[in-house]
N, C-alpha and C. Protein backbone atom coordinates (compact mmCIF):
# COMPACT_ATOMS: atom_id res chain seq x y z
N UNK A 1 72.62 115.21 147.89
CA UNK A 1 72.59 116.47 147.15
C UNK A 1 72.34 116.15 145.69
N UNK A 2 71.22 116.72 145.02
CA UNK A 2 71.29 116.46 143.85
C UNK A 2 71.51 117.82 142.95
N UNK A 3 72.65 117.41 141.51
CA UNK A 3 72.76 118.64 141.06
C UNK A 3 71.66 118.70 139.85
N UNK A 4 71.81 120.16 139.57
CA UNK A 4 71.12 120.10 138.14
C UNK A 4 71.89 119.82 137.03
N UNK A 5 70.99 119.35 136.16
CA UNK A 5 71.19 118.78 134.64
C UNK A 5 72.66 119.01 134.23
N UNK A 6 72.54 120.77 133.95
CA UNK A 6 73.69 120.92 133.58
C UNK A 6 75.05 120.94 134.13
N UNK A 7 74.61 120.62 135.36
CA UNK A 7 76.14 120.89 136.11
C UNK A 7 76.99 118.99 135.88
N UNK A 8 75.59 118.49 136.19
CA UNK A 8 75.97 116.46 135.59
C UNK A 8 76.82 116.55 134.43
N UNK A 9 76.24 117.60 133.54
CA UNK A 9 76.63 117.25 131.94
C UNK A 9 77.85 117.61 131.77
N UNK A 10 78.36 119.24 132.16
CA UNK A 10 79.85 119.46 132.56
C UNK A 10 80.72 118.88 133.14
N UNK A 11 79.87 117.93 134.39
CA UNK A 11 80.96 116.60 134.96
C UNK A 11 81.41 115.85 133.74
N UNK A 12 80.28 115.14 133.34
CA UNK A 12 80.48 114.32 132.27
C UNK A 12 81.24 114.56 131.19
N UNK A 13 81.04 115.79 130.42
CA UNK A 13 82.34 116.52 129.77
C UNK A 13 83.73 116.60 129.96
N UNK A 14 83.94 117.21 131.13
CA UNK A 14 84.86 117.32 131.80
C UNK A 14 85.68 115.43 132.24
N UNK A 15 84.74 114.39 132.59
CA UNK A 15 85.57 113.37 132.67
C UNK A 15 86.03 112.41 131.02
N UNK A 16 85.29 112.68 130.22
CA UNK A 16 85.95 112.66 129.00
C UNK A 16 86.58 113.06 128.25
N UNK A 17 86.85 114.87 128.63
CA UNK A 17 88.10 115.34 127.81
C UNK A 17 89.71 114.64 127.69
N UNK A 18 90.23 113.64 129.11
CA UNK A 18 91.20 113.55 129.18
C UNK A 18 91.34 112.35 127.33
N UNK A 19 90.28 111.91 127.45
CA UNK A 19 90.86 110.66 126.56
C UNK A 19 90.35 111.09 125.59
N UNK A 20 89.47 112.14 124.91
CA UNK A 20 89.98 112.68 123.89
C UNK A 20 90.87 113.70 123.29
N UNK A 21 91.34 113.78 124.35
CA UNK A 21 93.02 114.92 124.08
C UNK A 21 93.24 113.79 123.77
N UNK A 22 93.95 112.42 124.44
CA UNK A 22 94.75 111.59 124.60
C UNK A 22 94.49 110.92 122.61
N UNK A 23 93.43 110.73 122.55
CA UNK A 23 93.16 110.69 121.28
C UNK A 23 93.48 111.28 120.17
N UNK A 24 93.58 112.26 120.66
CA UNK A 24 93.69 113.30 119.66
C UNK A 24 95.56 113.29 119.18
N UNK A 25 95.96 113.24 120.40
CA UNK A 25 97.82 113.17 120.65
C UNK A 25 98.47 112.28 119.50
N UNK A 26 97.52 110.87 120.37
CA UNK A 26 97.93 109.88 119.12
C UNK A 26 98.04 109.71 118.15
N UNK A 27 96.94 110.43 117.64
CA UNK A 27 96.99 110.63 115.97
C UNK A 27 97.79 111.40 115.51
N UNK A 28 98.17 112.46 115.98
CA UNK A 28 99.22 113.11 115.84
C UNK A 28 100.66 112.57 115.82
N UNK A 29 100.90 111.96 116.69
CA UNK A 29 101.68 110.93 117.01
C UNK A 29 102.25 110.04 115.57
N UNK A 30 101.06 109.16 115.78
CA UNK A 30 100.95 108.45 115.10
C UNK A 30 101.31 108.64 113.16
N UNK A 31 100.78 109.32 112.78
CA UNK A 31 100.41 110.22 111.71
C UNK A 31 102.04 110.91 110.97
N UNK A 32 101.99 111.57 112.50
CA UNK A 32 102.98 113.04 112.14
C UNK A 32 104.08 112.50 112.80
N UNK A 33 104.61 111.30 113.40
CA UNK A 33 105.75 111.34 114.21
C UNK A 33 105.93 112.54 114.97
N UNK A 34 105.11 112.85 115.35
CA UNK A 34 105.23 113.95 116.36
C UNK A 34 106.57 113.71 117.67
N UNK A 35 106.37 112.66 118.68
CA UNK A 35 107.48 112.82 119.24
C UNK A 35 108.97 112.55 118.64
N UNK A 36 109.48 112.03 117.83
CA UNK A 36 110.45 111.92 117.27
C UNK A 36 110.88 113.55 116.63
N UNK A 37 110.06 114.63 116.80
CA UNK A 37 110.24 115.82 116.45
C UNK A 37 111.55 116.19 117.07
N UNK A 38 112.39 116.82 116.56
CA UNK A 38 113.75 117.70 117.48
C UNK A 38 113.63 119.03 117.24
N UNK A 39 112.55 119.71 117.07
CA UNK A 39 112.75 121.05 117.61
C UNK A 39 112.37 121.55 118.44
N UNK A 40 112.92 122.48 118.97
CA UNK A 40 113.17 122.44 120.66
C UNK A 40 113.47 124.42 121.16
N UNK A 41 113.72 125.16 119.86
CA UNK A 41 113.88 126.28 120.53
C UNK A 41 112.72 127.29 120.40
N UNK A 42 112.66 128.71 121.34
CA UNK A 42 112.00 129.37 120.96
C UNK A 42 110.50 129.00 121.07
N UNK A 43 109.53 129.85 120.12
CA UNK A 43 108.03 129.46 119.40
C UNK A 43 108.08 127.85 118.72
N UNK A 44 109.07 127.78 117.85
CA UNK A 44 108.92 126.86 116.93
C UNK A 44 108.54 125.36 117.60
N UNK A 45 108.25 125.27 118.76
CA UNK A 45 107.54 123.61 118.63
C UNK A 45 105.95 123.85 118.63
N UNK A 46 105.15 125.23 119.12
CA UNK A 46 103.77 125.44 119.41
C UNK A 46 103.46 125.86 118.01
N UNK A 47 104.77 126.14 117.28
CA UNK A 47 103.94 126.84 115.80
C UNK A 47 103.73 125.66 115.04
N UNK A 48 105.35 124.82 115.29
CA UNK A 48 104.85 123.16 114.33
C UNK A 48 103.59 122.59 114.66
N UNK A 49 103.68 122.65 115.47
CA UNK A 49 102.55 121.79 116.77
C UNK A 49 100.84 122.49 116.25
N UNK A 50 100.95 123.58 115.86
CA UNK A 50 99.53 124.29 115.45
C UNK A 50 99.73 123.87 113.93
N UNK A 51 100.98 124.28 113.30
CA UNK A 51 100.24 123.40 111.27
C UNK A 51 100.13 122.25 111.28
N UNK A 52 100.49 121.33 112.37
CA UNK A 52 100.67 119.52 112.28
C UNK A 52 98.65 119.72 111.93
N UNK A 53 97.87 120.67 113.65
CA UNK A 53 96.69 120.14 113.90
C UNK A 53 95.91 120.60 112.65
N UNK A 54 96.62 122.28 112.04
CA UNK A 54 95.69 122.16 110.66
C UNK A 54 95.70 121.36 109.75
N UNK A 55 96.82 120.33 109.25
CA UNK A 55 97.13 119.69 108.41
C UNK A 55 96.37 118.45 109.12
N UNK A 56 96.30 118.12 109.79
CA UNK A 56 95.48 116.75 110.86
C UNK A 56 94.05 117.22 110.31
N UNK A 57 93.51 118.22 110.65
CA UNK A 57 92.06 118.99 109.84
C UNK A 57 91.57 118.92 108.41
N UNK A 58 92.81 119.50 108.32
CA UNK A 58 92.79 119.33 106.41
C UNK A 58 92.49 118.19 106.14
N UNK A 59 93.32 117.03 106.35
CA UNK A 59 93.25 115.46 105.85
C UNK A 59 92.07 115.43 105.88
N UNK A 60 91.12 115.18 107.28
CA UNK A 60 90.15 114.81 108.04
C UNK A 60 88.78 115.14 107.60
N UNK A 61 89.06 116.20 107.02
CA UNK A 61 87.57 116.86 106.01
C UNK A 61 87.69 116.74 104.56
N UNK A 62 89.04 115.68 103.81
CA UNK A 62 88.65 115.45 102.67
C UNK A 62 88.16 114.43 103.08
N UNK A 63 87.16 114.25 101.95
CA UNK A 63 86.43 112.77 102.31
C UNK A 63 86.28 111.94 100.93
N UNK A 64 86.52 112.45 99.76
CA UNK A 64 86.63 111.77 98.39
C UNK A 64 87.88 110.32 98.54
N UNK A 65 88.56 110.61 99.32
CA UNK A 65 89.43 109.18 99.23
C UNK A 65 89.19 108.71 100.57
N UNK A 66 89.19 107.34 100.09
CA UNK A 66 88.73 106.78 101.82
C UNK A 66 90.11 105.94 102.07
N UNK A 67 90.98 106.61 102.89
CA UNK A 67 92.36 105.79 102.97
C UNK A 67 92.63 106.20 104.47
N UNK A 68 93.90 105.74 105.06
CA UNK A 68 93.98 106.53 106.20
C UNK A 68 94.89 107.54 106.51
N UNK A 69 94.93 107.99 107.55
CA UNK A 69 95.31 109.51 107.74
C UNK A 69 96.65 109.24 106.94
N UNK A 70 97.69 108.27 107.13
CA UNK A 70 98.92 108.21 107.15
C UNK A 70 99.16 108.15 105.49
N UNK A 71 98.06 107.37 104.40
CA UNK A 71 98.10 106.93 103.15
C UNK A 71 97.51 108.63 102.50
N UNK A 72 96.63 109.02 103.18
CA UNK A 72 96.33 110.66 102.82
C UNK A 72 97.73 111.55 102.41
N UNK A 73 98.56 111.68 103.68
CA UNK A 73 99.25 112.13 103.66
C UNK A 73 100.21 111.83 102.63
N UNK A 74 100.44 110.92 102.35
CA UNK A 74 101.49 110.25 101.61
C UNK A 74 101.20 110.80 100.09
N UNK A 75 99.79 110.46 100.18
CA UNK A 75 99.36 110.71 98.42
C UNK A 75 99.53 112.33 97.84
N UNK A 76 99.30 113.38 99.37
CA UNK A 76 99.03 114.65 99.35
C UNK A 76 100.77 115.15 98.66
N UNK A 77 101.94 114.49 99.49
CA UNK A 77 103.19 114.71 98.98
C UNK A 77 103.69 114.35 97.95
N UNK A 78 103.27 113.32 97.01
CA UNK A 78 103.48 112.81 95.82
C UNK A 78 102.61 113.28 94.92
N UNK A 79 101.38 114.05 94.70
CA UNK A 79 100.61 114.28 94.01
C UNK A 79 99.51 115.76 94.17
N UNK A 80 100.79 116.75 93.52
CA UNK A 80 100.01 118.33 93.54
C UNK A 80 98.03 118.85 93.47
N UNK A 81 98.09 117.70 92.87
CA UNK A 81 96.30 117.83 92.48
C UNK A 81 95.15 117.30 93.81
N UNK A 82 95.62 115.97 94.52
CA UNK A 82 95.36 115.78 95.51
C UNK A 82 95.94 117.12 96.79
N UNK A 83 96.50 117.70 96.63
CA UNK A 83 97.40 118.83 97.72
C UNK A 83 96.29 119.74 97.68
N UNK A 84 95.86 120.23 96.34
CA UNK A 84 94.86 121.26 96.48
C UNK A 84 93.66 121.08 96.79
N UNK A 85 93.39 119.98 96.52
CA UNK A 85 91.96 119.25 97.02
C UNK A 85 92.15 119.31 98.80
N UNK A 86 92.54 118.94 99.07
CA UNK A 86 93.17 118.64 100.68
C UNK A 86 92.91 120.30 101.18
N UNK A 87 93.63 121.02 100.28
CA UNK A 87 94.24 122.61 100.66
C UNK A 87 92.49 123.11 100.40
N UNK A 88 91.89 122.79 99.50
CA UNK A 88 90.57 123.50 99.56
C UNK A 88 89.51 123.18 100.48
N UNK A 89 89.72 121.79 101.00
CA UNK A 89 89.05 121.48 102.22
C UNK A 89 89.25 122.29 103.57
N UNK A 90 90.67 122.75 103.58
CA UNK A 90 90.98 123.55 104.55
C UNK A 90 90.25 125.15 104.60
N UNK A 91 90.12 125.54 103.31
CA UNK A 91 89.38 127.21 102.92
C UNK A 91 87.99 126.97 103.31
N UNK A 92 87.50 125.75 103.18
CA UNK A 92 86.16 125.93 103.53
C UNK A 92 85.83 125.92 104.61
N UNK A 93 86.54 125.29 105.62
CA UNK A 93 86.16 125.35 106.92
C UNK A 93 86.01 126.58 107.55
């Protein structure tokens, strides 16, 4: 049986989403200490869980400092001027 094009390409899609979620986790992870998180009631872990990925975004589209996600972050909390730079990358998207 042969399929068409596009139905291959949706396979193919479809067998690489797992490892870029999985990718995606990590950095989060990684980054944000995400599992070491303790909140646990209610909305509040899907709402943290949604500003972690805008703030994961934000970093990710400044591109004037070339450091990594974790040294981004760091500089963004110690230094208001870098925050807005970061924060205006986010308006443009």
């Amino acid at each position: 049986i042969s399929f068409p094009r596009s139905q291959t390409h949706a396979n193919t899609t479809l067998d690489n989403f797992p490892f870029s979620l999985t990718c995606h986790q990590w950095t989060l992870d990684v980054t944000f200490n995400e599992d070491q998180c303790r909140i646990r009631s209610l909305n509040s872990p899907q709402n943290l869980a949604l500003l972690r990925r805008m703030a994961l975004n934000a970093i990710n589209q400044e591109t004037t400092l070339r450091r990594s996600l974790r040294q981004k972050k760091k500089r963004a909390a110690m230094n208001d001027d870098y925050m807005m730079q970061i924060l205006k990358c986010l308006c443009q998207a």
